[in-house]
Protein backbone atom coordinates (compact mmCIF):
# COMPACT_ATOMS: atom_id res chain seq x y z
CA UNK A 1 99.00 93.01 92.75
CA UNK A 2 98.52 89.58 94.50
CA UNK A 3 96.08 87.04 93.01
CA UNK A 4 94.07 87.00 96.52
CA UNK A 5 93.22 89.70 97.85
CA UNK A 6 92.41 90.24 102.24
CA UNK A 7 89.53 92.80 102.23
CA UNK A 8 90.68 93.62 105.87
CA UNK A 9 94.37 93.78 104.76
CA UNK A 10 94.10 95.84 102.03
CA UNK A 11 91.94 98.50 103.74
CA UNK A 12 94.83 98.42 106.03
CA UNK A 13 97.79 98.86 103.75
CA UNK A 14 96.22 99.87 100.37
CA UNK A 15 99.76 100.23 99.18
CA UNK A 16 100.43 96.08 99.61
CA UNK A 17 97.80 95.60 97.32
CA UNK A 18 97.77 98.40 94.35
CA UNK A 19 100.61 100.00 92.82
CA UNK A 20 98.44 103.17 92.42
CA UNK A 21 95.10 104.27 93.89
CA UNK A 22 93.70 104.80 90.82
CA UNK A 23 93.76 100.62 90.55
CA UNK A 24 91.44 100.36 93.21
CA UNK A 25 88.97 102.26 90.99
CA UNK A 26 89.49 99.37 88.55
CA UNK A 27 89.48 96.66 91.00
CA UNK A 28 86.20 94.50 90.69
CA UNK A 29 87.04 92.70 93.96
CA UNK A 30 85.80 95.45 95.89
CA UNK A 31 82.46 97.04 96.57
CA UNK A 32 82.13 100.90 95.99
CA UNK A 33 82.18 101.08 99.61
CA UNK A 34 85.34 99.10 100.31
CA UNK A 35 86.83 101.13 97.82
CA UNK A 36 86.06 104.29 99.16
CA UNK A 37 87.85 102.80 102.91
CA UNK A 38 90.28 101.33 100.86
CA UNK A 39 91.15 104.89 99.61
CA UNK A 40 90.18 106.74 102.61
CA UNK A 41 92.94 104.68 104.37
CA UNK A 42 95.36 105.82 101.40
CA UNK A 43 94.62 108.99 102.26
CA UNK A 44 95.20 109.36 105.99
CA UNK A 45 98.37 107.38 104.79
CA UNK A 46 99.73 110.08 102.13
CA UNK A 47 98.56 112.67 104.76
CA UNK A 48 100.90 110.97 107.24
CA UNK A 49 103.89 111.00 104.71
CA UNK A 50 103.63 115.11 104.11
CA UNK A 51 103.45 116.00 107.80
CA UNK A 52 106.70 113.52 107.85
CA UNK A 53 108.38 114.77 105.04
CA UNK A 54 107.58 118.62 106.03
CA UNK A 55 109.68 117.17 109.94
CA UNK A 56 112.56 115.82 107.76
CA UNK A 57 111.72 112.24 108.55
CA UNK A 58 110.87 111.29 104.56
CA UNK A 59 111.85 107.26 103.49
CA UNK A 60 111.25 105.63 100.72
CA UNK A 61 108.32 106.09 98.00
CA UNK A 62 104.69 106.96 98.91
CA UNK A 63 101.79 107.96 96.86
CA UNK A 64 100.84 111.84 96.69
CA UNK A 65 97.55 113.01 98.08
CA UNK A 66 96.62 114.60 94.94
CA UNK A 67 97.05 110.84 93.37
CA UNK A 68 94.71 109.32 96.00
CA UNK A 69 92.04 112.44 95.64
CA UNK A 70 91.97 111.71 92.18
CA UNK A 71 90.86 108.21 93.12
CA UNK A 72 88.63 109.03 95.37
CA UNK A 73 86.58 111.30 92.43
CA UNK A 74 87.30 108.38 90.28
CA UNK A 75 84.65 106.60 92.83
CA UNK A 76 82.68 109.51 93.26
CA UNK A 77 83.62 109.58 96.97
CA UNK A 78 82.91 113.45 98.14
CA UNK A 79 85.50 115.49 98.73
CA UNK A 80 85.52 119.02 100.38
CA UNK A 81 87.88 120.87 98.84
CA UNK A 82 87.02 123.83 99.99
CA UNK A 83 87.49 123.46 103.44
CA UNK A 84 90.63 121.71 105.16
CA UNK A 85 90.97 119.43 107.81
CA UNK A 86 91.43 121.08 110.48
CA UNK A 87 95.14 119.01 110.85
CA UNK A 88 97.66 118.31 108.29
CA UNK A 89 96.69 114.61 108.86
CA UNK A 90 93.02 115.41 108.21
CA UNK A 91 91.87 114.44 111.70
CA UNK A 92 88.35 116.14 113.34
């Protein structure tokens, strides 16, 4: 991880940042808010890489959702887990 750190940029591209969501748990440069964004972001992102993956269009490394869920618990972000999104990419 970089020495400075772009709140904007890394709620962007979370993966520019951290190697692993769990880091931004760990990260003292954010606020428990940012972090949840941060991760939020991470999520949409690994959501984004299944649907891909499922279409045969995989490249390159990502981070699982269950590794950015994790995170997100780690922050006490809530989580439904009992009911989906209503799209693979978790949109409304």
């Amino acid at each position: 991880m970089t020495e400075f750190i772009s709140r904007s940029e890394a709620i962007r591209d979370p993966s520019r940042y951290f190697n692993h969501p769990l880091d931004v748990c760990h990260s003292a440069a954010f606020s428990h808010a940012e972090k949840i964004k941060i991760l939020r972001r991470w999520e949409y992102d690994a959501r984004e890489m299944e649907v891909a993956e499922e279409e045969n269009m995989s490249g390159g490394s990502f981070v699982h959702l269950d590794e950015v869920l994790k995170a997100l618990q780690c922050v006490n972000a809530e989580i439904d887990l009992d009911h989906g999104p209503p799209t693979k990419q978790g949109g409304e």
